[in-house]
Protein backbone atom coordinates (compact mmCIF):
# COMPACT_ATOMS: atom_id res chain seq x y z
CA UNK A 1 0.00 0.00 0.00
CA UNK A 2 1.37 3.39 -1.11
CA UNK A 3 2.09 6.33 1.81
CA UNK A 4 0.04 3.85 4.34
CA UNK A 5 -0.48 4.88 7.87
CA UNK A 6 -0.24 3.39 11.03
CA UNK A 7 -2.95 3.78 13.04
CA UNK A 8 -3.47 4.21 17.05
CA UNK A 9 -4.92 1.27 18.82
CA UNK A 10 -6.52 0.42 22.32
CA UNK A 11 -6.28 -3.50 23.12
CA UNK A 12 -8.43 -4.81 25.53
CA UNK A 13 -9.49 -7.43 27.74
CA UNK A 14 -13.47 -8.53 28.68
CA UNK A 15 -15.27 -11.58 28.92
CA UNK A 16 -12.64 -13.95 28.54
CA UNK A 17 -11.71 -12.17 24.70
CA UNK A 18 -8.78 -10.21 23.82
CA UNK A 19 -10.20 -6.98 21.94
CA UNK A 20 -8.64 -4.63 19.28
CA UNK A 21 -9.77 -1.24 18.44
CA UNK A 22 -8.28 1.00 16.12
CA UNK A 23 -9.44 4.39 14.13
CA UNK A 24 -9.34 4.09 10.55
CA UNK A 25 -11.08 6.68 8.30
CA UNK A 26 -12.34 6.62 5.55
CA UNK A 27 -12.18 2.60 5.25
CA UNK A 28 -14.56 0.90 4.32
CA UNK A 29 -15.51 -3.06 5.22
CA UNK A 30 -15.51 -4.05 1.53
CA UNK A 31 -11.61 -2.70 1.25
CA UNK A 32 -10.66 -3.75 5.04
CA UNK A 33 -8.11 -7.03 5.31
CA UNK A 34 -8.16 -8.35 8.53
CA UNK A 35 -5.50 -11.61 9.50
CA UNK A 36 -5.40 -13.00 12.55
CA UNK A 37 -2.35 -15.11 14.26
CA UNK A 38 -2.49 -16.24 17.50
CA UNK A 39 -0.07 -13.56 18.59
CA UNK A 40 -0.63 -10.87 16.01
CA UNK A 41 -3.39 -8.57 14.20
CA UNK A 42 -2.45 -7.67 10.30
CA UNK A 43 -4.57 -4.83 9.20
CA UNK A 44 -4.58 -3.09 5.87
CA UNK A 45 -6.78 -0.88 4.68
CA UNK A 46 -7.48 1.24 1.59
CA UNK A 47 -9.88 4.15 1.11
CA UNK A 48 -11.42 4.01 -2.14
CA UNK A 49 -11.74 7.98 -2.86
CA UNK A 50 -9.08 10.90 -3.47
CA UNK A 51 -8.24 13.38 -0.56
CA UNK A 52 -5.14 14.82 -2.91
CA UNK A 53 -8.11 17.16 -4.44
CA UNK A 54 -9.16 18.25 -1.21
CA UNK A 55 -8.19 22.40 -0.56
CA UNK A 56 -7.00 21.71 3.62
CA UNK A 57 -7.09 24.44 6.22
CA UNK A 58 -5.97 22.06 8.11
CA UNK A 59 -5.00 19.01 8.06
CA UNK A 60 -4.76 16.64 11.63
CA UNK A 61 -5.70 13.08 10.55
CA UNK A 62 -5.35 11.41 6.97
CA UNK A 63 -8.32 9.27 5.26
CA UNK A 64 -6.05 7.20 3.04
CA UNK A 65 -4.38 3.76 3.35
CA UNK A 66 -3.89 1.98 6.61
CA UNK A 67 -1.96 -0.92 7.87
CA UNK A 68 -1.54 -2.13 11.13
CA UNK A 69 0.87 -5.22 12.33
CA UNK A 70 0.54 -5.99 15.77
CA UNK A 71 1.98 -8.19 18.57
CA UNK A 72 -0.92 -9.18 20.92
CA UNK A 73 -0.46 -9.46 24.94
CA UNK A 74 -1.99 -12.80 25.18
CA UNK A 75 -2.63 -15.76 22.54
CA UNK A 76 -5.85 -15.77 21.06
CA UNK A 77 -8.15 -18.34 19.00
CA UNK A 78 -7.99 -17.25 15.34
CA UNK A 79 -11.03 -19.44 14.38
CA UNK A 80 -13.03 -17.44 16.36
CA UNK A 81 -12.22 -13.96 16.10
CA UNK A 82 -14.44 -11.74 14.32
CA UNK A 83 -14.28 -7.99 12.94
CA UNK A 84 -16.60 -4.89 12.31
CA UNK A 85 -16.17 -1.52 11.09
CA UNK A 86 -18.09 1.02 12.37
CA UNK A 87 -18.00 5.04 12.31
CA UNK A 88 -14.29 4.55 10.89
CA UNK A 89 -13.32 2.41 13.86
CA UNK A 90 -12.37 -0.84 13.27
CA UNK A 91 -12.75 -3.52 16.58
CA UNK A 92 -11.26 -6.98 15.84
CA UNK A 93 -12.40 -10.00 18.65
CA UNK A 94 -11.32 -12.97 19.83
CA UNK A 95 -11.61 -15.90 22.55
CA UNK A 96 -7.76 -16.26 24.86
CA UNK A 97 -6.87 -19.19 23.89
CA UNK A 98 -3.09 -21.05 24.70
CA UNK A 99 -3.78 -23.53 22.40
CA UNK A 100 -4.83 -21.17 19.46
CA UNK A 101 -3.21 -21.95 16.18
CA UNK A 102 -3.40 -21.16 12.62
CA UNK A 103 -4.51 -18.02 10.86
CA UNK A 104 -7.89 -16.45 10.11
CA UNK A 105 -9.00 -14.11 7.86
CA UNK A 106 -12.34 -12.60 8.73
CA UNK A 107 -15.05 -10.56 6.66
CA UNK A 108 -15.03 -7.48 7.97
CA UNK A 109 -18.72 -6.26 9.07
């Protein structure tokens, strides 16, 4: 992904399920990636419109391409994780799980 960002993210623990959250504008679920490890998030994300026509003011937070790799604090259950995007905020779930293996790639909601 060309000039991709890095975006802020809160990790989480409730109800026995390790939680990611992380603020992506202008993303969409259609153009969201989402893979899950049992120790790591990969996140990329492209926004499907042109801000280089915009005329900025100001200019604090980018709506462009995203990517995220992350190392998670505990091990997780890929086959069960799950993903939405809402109001340009992407949360990624899963079950802790020691035993969780493989990779996952789940539709983003």
């Amino acid at each position: 992904m060309r000039n991709a960002v890095t975006p802020p993210a809160n990790i989480y623990e409730a109800s026995g399920h390790l939680r990611v959250a992380t603020p992506i504008p202008g993303a969409q679920a259609p153009h969201t990636r989402v893979v899950v490890r049992p120790d790591r998030i990969q996140v990329e994300a492209e926004c499907k419109y042109s801000q280089d026509e915009q005329h900025y003011l100001r200019r604090d937070w980018q709506v462009g391409a995203w990517h995220l790799y992350l190392t998670l604090p505990r091990r997780i259950d890929p086959g069960a994780a799950h993903a939405t995007l809402r109001h340009g905020v992407l949360m990624v779930m899963a079950p802790i799980s020691e035993g969780g293996q493989g990779e996952a790639r789940p539709t983003v909601e």
